[in-house]
C-alpha atoms as a PDB file:
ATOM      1  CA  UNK A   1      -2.234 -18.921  53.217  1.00  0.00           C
ATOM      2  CA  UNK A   2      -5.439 -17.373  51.256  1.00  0.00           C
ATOM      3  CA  UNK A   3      -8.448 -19.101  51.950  1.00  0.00           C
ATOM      4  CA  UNK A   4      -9.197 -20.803  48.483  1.00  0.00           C
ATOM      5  CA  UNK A   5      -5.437 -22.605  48.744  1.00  0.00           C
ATOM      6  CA  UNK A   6      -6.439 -23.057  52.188  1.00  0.00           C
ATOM      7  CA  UNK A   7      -9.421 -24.917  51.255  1.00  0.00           C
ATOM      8  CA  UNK A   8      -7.993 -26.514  48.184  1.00  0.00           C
ATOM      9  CA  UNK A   9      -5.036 -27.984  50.423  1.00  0.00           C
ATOM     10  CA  UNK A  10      -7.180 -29.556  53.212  1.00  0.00           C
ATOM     11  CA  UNK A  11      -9.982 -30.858  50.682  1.00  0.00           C
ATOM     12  CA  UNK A  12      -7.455 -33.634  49.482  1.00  0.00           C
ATOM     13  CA  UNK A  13      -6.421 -35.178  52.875  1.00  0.00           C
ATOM     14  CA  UNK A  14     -10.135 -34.541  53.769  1.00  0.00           C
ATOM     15  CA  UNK A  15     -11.601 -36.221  50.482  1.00  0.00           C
ATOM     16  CA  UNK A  16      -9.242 -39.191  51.452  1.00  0.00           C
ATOM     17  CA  UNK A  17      -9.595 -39.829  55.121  1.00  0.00           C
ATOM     18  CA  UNK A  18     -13.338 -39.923  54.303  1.00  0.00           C
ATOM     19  CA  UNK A  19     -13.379 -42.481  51.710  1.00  0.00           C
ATOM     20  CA  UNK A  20     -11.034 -45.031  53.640  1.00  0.00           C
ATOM     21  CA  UNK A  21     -13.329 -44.778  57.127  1.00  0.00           C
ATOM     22  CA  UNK A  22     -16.649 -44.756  55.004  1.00  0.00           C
ATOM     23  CA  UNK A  23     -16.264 -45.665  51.260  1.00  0.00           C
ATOM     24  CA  UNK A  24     -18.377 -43.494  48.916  1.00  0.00           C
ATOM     25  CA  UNK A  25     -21.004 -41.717  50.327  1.00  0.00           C
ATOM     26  CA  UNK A  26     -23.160 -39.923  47.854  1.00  0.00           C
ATOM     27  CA  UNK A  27     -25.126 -37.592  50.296  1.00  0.00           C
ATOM     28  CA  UNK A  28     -22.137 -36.789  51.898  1.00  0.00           C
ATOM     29  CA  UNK A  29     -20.041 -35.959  49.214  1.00  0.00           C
ATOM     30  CA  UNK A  30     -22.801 -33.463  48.188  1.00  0.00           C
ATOM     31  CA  UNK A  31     -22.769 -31.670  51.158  1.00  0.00           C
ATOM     32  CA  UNK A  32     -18.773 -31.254  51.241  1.00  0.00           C
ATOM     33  CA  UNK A  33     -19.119 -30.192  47.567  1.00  0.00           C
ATOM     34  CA  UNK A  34     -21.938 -27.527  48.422  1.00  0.00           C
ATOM     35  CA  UNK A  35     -19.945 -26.186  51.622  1.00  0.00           C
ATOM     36  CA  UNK A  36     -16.572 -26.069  49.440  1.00  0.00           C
ATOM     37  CA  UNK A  37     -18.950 -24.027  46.704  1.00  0.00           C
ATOM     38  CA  UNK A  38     -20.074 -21.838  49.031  1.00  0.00           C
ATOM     39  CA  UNK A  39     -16.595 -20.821  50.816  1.00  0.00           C
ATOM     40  CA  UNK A  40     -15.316 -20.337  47.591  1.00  0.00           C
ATOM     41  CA  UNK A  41     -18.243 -17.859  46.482  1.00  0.00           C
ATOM     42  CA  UNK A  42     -17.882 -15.992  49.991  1.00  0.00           C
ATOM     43  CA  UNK A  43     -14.221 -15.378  49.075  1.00  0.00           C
ATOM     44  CA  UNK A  44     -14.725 -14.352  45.725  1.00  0.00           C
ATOM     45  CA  UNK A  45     -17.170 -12.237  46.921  1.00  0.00           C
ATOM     46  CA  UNK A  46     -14.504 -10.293  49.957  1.00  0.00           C
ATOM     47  CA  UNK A  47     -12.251 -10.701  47.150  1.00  0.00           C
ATOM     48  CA  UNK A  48     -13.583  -9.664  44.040  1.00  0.00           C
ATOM     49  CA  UNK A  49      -9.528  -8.987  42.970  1.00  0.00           C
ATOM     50  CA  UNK A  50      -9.241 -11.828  42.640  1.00  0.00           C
ATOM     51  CA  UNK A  51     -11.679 -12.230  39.764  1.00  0.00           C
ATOM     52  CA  UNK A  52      -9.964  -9.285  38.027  1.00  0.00           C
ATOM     53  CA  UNK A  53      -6.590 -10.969  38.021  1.00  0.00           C
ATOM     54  CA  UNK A  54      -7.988 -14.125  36.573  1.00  0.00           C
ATOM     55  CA  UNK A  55      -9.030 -11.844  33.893  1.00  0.00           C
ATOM     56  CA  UNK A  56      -6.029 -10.597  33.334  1.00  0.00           C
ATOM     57  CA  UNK A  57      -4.161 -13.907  33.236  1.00  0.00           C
ATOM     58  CA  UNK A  58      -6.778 -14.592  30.631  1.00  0.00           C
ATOM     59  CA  UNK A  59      -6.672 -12.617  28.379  1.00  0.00           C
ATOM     60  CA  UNK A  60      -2.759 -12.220  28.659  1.00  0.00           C
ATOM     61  CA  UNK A  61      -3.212 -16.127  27.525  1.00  0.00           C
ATOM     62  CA  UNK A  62      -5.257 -15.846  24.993  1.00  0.00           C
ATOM     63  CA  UNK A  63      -3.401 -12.685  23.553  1.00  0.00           C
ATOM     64  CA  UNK A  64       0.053 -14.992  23.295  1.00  0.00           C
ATOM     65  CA  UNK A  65      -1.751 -17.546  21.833  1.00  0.00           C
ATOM     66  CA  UNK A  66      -3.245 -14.973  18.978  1.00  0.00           C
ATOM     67  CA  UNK A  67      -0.069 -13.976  18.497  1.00  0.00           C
ATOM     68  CA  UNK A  68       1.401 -17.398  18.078  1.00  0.00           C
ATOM     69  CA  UNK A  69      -1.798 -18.004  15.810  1.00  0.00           C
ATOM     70  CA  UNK A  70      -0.839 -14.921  13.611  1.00  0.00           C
ATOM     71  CA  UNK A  71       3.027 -15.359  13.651  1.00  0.00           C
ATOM     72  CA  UNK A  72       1.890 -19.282  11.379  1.00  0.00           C
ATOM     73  CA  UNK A  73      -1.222 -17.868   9.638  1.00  0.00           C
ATOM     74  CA  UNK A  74       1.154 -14.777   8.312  1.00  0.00           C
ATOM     75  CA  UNK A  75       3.935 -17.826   7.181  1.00  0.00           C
ATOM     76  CA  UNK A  76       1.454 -19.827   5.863  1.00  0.00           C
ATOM     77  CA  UNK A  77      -0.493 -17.159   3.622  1.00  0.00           C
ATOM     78  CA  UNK A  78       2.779 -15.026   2.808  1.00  0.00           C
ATOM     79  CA  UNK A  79       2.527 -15.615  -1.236  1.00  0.00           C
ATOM     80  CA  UNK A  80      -1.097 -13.806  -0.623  1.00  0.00           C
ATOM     81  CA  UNK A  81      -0.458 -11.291   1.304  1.00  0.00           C
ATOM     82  CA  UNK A  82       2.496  -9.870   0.021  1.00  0.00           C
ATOM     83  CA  UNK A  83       2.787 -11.262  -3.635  1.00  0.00           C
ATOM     84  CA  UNK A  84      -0.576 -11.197  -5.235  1.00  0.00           C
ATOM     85  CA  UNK A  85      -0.624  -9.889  -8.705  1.00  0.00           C
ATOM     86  CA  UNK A  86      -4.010  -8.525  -8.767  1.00  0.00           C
ATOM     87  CA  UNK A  87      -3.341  -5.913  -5.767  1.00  0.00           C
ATOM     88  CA  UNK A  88      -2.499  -2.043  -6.126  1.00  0.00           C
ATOM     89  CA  UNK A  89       1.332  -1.612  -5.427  1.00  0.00           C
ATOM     90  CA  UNK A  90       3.087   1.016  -4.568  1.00  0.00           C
ATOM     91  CA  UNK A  91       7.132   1.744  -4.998  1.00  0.00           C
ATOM     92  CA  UNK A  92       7.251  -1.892  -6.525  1.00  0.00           C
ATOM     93  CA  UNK A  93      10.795  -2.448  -6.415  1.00  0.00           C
ATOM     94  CA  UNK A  94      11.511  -1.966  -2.432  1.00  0.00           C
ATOM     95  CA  UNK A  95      12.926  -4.384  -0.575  1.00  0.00           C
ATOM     96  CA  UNK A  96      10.693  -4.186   2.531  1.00  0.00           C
ATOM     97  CA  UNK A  97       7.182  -5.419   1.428  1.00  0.00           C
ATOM     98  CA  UNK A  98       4.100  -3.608   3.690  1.00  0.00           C
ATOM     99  CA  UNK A  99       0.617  -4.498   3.215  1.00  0.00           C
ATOM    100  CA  UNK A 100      -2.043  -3.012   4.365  1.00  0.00           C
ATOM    101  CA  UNK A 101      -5.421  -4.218   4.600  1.00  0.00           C
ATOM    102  CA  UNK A 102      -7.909  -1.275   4.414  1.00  0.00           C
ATOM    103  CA  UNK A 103     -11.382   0.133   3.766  1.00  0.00           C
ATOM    104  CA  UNK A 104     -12.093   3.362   2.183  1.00  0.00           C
ATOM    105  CA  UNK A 105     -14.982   4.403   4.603  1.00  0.00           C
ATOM    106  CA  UNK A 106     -12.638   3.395   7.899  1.00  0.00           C
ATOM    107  CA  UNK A 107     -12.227   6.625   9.613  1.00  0.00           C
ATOM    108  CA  UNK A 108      -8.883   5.092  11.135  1.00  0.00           C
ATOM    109  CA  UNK A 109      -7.904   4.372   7.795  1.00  0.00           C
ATOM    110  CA  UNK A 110      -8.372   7.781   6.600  1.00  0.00           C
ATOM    111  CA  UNK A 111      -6.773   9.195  10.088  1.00  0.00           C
ATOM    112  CA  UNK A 112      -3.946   7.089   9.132  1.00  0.00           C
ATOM    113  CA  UNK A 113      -3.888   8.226   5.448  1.00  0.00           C
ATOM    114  CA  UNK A 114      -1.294  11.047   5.484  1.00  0.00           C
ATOM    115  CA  UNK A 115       1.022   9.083   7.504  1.00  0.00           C
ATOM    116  CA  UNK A 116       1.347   6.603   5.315  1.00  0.00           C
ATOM    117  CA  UNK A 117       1.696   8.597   2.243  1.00  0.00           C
ATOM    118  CA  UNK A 118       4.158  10.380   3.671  1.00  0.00           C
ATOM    119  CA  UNK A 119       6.082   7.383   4.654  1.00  0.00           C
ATOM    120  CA  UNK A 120       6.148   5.647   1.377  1.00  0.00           C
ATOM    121  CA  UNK A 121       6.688   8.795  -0.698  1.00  0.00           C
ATOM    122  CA  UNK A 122      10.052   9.603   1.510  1.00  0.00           C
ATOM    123  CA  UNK A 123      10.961   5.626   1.614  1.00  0.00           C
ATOM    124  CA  UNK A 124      11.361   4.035  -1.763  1.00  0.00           C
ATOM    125  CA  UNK A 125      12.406   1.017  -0.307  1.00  0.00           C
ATOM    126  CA  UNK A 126       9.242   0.480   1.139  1.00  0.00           C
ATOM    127  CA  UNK A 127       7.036  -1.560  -1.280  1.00  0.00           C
ATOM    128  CA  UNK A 128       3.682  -0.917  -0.200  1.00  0.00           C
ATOM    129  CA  UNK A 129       0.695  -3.390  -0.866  1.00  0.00           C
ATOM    130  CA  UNK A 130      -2.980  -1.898  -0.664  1.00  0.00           C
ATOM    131  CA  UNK A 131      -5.126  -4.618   0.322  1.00  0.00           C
ATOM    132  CA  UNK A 132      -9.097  -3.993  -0.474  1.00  0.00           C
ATOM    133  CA  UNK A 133     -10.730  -5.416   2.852  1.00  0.00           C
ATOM    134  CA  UNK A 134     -14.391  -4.392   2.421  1.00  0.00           C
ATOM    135  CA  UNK A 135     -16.237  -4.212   5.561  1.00  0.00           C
ATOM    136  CA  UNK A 136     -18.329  -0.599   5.353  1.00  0.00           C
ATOM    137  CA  UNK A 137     -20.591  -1.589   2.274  1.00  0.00           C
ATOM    138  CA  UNK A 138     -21.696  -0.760  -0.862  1.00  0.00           C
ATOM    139  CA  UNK A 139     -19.590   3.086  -1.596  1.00  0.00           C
ATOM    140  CA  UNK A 140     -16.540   0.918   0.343  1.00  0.00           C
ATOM    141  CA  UNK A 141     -16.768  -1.755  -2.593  1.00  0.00           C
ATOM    142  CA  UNK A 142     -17.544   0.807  -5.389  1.00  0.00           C
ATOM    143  CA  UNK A 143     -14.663   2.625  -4.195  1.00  0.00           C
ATOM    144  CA  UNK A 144     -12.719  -0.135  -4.039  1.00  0.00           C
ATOM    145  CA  UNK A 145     -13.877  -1.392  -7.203  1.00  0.00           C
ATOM    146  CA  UNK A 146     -12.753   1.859  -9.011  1.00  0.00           C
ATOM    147  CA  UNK A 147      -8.892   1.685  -7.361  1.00  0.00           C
ATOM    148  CA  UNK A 148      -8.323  -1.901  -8.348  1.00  0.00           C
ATOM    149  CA  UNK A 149     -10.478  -1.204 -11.971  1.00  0.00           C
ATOM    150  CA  UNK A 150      -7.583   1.782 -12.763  1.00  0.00           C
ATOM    151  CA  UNK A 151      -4.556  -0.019 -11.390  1.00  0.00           C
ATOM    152  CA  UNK A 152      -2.744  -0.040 -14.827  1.00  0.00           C
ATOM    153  CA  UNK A 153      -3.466   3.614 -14.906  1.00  0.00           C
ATOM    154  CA  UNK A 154      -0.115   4.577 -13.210  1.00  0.00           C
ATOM    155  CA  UNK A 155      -2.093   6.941 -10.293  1.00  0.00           C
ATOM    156  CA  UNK A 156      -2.171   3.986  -7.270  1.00  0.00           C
ATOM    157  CA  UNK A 157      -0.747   6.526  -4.787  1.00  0.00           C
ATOM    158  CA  UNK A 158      -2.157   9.597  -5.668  1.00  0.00           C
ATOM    159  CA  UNK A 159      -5.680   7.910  -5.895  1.00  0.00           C
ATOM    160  CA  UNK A 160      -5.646   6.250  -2.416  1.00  0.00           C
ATOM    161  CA  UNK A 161      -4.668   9.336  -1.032  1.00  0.00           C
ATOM    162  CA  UNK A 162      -7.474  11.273  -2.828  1.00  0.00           C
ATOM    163  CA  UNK A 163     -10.282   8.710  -1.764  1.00  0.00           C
ATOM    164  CA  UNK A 164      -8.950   8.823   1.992  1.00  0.00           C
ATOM    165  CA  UNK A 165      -8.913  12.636   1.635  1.00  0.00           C
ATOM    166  CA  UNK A 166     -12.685  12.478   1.301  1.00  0.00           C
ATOM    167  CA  UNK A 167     -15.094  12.837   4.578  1.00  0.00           C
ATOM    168  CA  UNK A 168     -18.132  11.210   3.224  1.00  0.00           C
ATOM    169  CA  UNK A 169     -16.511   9.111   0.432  1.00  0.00           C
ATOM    170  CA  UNK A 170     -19.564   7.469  -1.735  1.00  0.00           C
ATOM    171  CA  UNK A 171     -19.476   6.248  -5.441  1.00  0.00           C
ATOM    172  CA  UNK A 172     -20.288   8.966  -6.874  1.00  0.00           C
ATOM    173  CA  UNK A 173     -17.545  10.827  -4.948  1.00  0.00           C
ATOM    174  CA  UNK A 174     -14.981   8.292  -6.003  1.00  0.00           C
ATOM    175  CA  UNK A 175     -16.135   8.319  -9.775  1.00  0.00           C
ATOM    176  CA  UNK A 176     -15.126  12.372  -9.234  1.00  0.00           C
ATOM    177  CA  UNK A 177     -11.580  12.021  -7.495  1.00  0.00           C
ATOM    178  CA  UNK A 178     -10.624   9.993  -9.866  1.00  0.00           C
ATOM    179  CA  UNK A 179     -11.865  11.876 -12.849  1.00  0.00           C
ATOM    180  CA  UNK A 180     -10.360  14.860 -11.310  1.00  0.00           C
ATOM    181  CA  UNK A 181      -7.402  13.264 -11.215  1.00  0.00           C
ATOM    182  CA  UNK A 182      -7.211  12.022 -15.364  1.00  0.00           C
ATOM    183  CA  UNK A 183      -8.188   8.841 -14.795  1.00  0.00           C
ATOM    184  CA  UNK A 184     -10.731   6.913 -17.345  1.00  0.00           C
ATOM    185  CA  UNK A 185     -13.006   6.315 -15.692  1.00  0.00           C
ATOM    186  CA  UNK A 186     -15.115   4.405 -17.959  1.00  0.00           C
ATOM    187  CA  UNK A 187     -12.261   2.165 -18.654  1.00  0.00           C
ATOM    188  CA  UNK A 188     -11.722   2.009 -14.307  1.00  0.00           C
ATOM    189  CA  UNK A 189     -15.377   0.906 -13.865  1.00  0.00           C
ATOM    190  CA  UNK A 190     -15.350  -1.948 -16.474  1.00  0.00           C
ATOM    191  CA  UNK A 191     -12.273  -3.640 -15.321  1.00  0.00           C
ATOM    192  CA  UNK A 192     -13.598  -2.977 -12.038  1.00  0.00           C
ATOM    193  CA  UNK A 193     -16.902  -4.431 -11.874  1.00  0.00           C
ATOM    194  CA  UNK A 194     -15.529  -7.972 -13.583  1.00  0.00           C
ATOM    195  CA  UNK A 195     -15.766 -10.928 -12.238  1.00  0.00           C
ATOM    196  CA  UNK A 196     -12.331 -11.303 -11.555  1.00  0.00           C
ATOM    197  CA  UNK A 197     -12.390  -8.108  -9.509  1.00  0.00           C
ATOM    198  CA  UNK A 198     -15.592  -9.718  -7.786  1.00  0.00           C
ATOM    199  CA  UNK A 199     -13.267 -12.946  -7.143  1.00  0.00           C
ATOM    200  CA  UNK A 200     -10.089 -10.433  -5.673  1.00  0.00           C
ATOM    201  CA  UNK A 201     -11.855  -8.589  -3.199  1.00  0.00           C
ATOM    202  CA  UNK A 202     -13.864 -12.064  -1.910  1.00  0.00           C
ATOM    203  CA  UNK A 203     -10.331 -13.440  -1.705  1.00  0.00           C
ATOM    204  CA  UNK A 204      -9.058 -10.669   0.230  1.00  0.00           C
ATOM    205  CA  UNK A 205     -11.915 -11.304   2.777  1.00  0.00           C
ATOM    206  CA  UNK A 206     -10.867 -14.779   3.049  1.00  0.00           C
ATOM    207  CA  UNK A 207      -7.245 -14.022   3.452  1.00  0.00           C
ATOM    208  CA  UNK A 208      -8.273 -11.474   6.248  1.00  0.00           C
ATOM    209  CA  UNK A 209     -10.417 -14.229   8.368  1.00  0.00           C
ATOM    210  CA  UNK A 210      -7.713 -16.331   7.801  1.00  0.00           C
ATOM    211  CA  UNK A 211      -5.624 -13.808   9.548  1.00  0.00           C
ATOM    212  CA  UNK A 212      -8.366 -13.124  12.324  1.00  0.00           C
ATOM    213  CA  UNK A 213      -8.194  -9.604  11.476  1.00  0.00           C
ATOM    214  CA  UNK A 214     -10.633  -7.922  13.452  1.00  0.00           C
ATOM    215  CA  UNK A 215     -10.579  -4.702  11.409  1.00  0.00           C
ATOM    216  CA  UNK A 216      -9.266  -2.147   9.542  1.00  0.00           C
ATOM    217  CA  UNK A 217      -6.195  -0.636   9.577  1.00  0.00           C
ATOM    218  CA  UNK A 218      -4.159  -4.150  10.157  1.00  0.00           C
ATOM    219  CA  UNK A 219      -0.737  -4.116   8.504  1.00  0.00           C
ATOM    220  CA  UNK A 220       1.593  -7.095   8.159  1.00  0.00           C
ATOM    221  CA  UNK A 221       5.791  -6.595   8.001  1.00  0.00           C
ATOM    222  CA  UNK A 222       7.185  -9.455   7.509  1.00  0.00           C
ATOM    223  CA  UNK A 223       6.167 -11.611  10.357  1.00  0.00           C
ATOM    224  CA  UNK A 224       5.038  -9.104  12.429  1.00  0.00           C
ATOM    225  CA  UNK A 225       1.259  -8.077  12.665  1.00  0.00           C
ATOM    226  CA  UNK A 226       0.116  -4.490  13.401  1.00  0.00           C
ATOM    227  CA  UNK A 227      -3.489  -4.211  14.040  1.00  0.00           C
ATOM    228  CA  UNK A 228      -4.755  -0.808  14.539  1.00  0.00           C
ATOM    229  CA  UNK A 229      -3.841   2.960  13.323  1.00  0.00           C
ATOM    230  CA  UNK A 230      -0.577   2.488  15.570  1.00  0.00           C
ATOM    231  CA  UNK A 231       1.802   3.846  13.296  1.00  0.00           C
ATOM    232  CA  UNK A 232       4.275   3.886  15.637  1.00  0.00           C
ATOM    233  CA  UNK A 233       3.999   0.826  16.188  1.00  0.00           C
ATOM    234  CA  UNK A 234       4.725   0.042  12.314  1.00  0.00           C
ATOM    235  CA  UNK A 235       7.403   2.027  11.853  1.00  0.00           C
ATOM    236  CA  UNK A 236       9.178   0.172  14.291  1.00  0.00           C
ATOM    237  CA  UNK A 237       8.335  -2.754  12.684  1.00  0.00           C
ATOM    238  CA  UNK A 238       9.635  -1.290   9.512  1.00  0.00           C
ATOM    239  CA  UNK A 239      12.980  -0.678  10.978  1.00  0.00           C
ATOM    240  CA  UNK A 240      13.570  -3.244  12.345  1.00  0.00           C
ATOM    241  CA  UNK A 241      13.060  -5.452   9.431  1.00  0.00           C
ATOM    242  CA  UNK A 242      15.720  -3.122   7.638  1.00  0.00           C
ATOM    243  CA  UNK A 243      17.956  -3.542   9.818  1.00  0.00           C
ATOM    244  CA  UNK A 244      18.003  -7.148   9.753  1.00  0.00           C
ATOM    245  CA  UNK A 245      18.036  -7.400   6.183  1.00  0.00           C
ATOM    246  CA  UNK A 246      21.277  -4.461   6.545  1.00  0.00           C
ATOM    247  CA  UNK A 247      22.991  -7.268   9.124  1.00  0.00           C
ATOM    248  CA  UNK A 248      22.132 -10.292   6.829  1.00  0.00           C
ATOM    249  CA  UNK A 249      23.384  -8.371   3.437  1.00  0.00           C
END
């Protein structure tokens, strides 16, 4: 039997037997207390395994209960994060909704980028959300600014794929993709720097703490959350969401 269980097992009977032959004894008490302390710190010490399965355990714990967390958060907040009006939306008539919450200037984002493009363009069924989560500053927010300012403009796609395209994205970089690409800009920048613009993209940030997203990429499918550039990892998730709305229909 380790030592700790050891310990733990014959501090009980121990504990007992010494309050029944001599009632509470403060001193006493101490001293068993510090001796118990200081077995259990020479064990940890010959043991420090120990300490690294604890670990473990924890954060195995504390990973379900995130999960559990973000499985409610993502049924709670599903009008937001898949339905608002205000976002950029891409193939809007799919039946499997994707959202991704991004930033311009996220290098994973942009790693990402192609992939996602890709996936859309060769699945119409996929309608894709582009959630502005601003966490690299002031060219993230022009940028993002700019997208939302020309989303009547009929170019969603081909602009978010321009903007990612770009190393060193700053506002005066976005102001040129998006020239380049026949958008007015003049009209993109007023609608962009409105209030209710200002009011989206401070909603988005709410939505993502409410999520505990730690980051960007994170994409949500249906009830499952994929934080990270894994797209593995959301393709899956896209599949199987078809397929259980192909066994359901």
């Amino acid at each position: 039997m380790p030592l700790l269980r050891r310990a733990a097992t014959l501090a009980v009977p121990l504990a007992l037997a010494g309050l029944t032959l001599a009632g509470c004894d403060k001193a006493s008490v101490g001293k068993e207390d510090k001796a118990f302390g200081e077995k259990v710190r020479a064990y940890l010490l010959a043991h420090p395994e120990v300490l690294v399965e604890a670990s473990q355990k924890l954060q195995e714990k504390q990973a379900q209960q995130q999960a559990v967390s973000a499985q409610k958060a993502l049924g709670q907040y599903r009008q937001a994060i898949e339905r608002d009006p205000r976002d950029v939306v891409i193939n809007p008539a799919g039946a499997i909704t994707v959202t991704e919450f991004f930033d311009y200037k996220c290098g994973y984002c942009r790693h990402a980028a192609p992939e996602i493009v890709d996936l859309v363009q060769k699945n119409p069924d996929i309608r894709f959300v582009l959630k502005d989560f601003v966490i690299f500053g002031h060219d993230s927010e022009a940028a993002a600014r700019l997208a939302l300012g020309a989303k009547d403009q009929g170019k969603g796609l081909e602009l978010y794929k321009a903007l990612m395209a770009e190393n060193a994205l700053d506002a005066a970089g976005a102001v040129r993709i998006a020239r380049g690409l026949g958008i007015d800009v003049d009209k993109a920048k007023a609608v962009g720097e409105s209030q209710a613009v200002t009011q989206h993209l401070a909603d988005n940030d709410t939505l993502a703490k409410a999520l505990a997203l730690q980051g960007t990429p994170a994409f949500v499918v249906g009830d499952t959350l994929v934080p990270g550039a894994d797209i593995n990892a959301l393709k899956l998730a896209i599949e199987q969401t078809r397929a259980s709305k192909a066994k359901a229909g």
